[in-house]
Protein backbone atom coordinates (compact mmCIF):
# COMPACT_ATOMS: atom_id res chain seq x y z
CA UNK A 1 0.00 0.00 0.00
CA UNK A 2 1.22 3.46 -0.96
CA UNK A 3 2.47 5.70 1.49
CA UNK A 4 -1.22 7.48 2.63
CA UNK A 5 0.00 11.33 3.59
CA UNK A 6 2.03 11.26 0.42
CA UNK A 7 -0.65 10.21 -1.53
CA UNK A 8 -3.16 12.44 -0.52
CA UNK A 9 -0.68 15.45 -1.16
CA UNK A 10 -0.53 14.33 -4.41
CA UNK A 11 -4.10 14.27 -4.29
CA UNK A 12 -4.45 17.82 -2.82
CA UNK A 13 -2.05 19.48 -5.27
CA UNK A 14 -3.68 17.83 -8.24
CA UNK A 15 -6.98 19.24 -6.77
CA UNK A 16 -5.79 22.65 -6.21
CA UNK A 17 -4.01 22.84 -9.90
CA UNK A 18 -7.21 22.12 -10.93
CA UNK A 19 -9.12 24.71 -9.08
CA UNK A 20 -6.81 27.08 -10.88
CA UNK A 21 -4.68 27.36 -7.50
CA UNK A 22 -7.50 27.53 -4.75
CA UNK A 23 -6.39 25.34 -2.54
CA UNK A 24 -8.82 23.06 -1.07
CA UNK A 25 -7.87 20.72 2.04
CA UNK A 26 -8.39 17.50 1.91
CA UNK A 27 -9.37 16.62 5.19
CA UNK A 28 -12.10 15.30 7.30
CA UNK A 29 -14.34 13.42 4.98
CA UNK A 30 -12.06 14.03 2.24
CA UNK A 31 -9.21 12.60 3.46
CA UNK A 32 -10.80 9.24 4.57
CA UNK A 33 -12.11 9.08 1.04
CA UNK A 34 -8.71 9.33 -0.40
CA UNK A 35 -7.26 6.88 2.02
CA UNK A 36 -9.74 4.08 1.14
CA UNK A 37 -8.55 4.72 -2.81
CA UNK A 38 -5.03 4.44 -1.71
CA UNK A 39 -6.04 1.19 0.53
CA UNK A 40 -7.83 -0.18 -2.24
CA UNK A 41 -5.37 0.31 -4.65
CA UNK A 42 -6.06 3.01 -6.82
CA UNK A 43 -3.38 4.40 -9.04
CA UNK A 44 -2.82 8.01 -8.50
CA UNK A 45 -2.89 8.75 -12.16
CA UNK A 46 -6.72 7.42 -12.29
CA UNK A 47 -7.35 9.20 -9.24
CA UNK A 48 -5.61 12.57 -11.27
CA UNK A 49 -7.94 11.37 -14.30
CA UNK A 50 -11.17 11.13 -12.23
CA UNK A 51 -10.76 14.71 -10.68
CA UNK A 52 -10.08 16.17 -14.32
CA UNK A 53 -13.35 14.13 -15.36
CA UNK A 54 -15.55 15.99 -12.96
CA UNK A 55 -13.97 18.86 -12.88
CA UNK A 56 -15.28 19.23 -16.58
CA UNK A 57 -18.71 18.81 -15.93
CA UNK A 58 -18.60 20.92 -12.67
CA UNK A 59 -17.33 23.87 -14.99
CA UNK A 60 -19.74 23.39 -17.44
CA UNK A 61 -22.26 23.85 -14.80
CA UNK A 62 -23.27 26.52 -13.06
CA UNK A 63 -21.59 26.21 -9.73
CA UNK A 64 -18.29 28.42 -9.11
CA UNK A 65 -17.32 27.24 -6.42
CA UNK A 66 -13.83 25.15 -5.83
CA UNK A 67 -14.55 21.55 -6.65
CA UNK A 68 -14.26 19.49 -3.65
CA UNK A 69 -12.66 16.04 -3.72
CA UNK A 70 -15.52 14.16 -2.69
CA UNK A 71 -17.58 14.83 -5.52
CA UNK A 72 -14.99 12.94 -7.49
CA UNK A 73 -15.57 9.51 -5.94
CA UNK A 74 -17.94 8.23 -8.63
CA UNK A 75 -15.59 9.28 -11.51
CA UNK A 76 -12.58 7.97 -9.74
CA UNK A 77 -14.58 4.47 -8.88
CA UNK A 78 -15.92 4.24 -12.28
CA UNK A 79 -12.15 4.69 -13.96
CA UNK A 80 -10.76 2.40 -11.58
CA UNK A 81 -13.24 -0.11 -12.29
CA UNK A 82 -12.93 0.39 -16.24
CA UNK A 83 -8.96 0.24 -15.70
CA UNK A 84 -9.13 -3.04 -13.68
CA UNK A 85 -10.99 -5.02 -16.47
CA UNK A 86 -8.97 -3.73 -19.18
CA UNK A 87 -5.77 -4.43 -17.47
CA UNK A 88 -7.31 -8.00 -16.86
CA UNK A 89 -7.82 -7.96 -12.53
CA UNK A 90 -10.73 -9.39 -11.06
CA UNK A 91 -13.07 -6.99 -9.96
CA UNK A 92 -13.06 -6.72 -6.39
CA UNK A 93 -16.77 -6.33 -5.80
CA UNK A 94 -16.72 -4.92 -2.25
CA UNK A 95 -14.46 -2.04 -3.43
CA UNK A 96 -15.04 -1.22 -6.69
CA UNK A 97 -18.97 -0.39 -6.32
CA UNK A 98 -18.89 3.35 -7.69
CA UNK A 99 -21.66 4.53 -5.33
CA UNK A 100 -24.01 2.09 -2.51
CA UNK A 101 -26.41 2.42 -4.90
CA UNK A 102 -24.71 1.11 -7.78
CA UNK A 103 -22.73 2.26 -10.86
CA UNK A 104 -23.21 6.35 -11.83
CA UNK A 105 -25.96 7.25 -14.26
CA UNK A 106 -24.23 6.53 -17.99
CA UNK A 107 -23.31 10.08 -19.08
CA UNK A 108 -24.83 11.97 -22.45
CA UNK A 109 -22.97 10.80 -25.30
CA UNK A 110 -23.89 13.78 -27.14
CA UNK A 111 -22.57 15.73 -24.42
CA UNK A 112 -19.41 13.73 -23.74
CA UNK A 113 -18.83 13.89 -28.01
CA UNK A 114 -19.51 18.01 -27.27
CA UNK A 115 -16.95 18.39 -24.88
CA UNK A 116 -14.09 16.39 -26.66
CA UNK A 117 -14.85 18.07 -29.84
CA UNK A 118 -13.89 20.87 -27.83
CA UNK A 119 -10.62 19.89 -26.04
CA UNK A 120 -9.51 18.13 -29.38
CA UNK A 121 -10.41 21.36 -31.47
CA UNK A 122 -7.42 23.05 -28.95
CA UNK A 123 -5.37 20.73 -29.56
CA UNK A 124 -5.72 20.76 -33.51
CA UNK A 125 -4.52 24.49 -33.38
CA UNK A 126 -0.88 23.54 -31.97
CA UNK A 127 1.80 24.34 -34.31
CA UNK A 128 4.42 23.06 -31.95
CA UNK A 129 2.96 19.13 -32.35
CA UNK A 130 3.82 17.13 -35.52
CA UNK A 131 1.60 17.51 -38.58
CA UNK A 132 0.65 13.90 -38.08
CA UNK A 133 -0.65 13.93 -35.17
CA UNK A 134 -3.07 16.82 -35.78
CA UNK A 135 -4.35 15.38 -38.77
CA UNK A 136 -5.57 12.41 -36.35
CA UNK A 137 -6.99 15.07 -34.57
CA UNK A 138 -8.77 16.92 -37.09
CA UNK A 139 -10.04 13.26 -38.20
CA UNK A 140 -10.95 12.16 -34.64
CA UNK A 141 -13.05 15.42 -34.82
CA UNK A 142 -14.79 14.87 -38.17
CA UNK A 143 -15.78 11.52 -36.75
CA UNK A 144 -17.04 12.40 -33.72
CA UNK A 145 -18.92 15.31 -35.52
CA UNK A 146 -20.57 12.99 -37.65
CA UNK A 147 -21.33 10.20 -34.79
CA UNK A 148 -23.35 13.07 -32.77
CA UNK A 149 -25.80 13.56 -35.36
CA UNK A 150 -25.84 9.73 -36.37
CA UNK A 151 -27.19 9.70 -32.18
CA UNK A 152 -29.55 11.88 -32.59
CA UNK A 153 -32.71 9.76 -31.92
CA UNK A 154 -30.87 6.16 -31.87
CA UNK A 155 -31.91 4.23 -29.06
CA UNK A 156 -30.75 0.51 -27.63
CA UNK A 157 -29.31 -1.51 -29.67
CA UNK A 158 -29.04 0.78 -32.59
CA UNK A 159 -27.29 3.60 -29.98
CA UNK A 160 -24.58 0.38 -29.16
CA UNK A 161 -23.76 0.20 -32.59
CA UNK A 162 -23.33 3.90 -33.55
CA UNK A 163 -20.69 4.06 -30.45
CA UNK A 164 -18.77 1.25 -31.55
CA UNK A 165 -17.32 3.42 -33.75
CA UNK A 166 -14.85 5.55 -31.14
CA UNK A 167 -12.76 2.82 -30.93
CA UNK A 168 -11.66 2.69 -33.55
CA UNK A 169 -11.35 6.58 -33.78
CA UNK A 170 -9.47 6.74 -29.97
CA UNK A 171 -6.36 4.03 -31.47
CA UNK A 172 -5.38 6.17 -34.02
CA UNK A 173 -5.49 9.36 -32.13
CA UNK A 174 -3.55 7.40 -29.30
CA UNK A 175 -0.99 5.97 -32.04
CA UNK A 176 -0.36 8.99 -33.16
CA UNK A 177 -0.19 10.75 -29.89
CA UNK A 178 2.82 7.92 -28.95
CA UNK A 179 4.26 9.19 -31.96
CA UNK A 180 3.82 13.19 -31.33
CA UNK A 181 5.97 12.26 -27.58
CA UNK A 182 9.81 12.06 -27.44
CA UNK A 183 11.34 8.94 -27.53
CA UNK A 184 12.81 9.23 -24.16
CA UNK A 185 9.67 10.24 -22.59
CA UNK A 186 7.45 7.35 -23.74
CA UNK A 187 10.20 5.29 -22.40
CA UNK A 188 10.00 7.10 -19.13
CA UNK A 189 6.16 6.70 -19.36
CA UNK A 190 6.83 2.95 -19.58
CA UNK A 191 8.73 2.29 -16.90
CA UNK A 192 6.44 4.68 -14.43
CA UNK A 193 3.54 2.17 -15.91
CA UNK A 194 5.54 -0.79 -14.81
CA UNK A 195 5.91 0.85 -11.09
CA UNK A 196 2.09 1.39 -10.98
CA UNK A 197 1.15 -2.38 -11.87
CA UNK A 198 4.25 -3.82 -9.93
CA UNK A 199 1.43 -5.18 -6.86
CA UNK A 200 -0.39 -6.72 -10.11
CA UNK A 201 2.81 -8.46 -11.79
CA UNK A 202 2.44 -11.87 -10.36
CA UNK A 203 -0.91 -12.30 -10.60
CA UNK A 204 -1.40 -11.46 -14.56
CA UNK A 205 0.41 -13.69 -17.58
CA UNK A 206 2.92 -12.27 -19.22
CA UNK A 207 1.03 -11.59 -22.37
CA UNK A 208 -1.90 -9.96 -19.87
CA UNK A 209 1.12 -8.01 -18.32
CA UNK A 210 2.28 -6.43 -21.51
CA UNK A 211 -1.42 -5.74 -22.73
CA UNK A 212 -1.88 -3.84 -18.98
CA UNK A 213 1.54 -1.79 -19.70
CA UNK A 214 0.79 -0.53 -22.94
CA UNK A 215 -2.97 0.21 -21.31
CA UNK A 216 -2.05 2.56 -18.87
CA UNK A 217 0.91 3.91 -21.21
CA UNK A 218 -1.94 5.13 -23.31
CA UNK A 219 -3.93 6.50 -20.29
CA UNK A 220 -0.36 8.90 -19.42
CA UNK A 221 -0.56 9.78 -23.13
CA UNK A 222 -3.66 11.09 -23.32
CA UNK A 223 -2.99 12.71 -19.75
CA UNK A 224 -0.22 14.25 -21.02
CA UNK A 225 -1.55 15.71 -24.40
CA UNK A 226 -4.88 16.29 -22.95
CA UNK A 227 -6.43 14.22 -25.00
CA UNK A 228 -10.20 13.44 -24.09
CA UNK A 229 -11.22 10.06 -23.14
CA UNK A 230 -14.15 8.78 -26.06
CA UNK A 231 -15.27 5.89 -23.38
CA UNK A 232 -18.93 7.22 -23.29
């Protein structure tokens, strides 16, 4: 188990870079929260991931007030959740219920395509990252542009189908986005990868162990070229 104060200072300055530099304690309530994620596990970059989740939709709303860390406990459940089955670790059903009640409502896909059309349309605009890689930009955007009116109405299974299609769309904008980094960063990004699924090592094949690596290497690039998640 990580080291608990450390963690939740990590936790605290993520939160307060967030809040544009209000800092907001994490104590009380707060910090028992963030010591059951570090009990249970959690990576810190999820828990970084989760509080950038919400912290989207709480400034799309109409609060402006600070964002508090434990209105992030559904987002950071429901990451760490998604991120155990694709790394291949058994669920651990007394820990990884997102709320008593059960999993968070399923978010607006229009909504969710809105808002990465948005962050991606930000990053299309940088001169300083290789032409590739904001071509797969400008084409993630075209096809999430046309998937939100393809939406419009679909329903069930039809609605399944239609979102199949951001997989496809989020490979190539990661590929390319392993391609935009430095050589010696992605390496870098490896290894930290490695540290954060060290616990998990001996209980995951080795072909389950490479397919976890190169997982949560893609999570730290798209952390660190902002790119939006298109799990919706």
């Amino acid at each position: 188990m990580p080291d608990v104060a450390d963690y939740c200072r990590q936790v605290e300055a993520h939160l307060t870079r967030i809040n544009g530099g209000h800092l907001v304690r994490v104590v009380g309530a707060g910090f028992s929260l963030v010591r059951q994620w570090a009990e249970d596990g959690v990576p810190l970059s999820i828990v970084f991931r989760g509080i950038e989740q919400k912290a989207e939709r709480h400034k799309a709303g109409a609060s402006r007030r600070p964002l508090r860390i434990e209105f992030c406990e559904a987002d950071v459940r429901e990451l760490h959740a998604a991120w155990r089955r694709a790394v291949g670790l058994t669920a651990a059903p007394d820990t990884e219920q997102v709320t008593p009640g059960g999993r968070p409502k399923r978010r607006s896909a229009p909504k969710a395509i809105d808002r990465a059309i948005e962050r991606l349309g930000r990053l299309a605009g940088r001169l300083d990252y290789p032409d590739e890689f904001r071509e797969a930009v400008s084409r993630t955007i075209a096809g999430l542009s046309t998937l939100r009116d393809d939406l419009a109405g679909a329903r069930g299974a039809a609605r399944a189908q239609l979102l199949e299609r951001l997989a496809p769309l989020e490979r190539d904008l990661l590929a390319q986005g392993r391609r935009a980094i430095a050589t010696d960063q992605l390496q870098a990004l490896t290894v930290q990868a490695e540290e954060e699924l060290a616990p998990y090592r001996t209980r995951l094949s080795p072909e389950a162990w490479l397919r976890a690596v190169s997982i949560t290497v893609d999570r730290a690039v798209r952390e660190r070229l902002a790119l939006p998640s298109l799990e919706f």
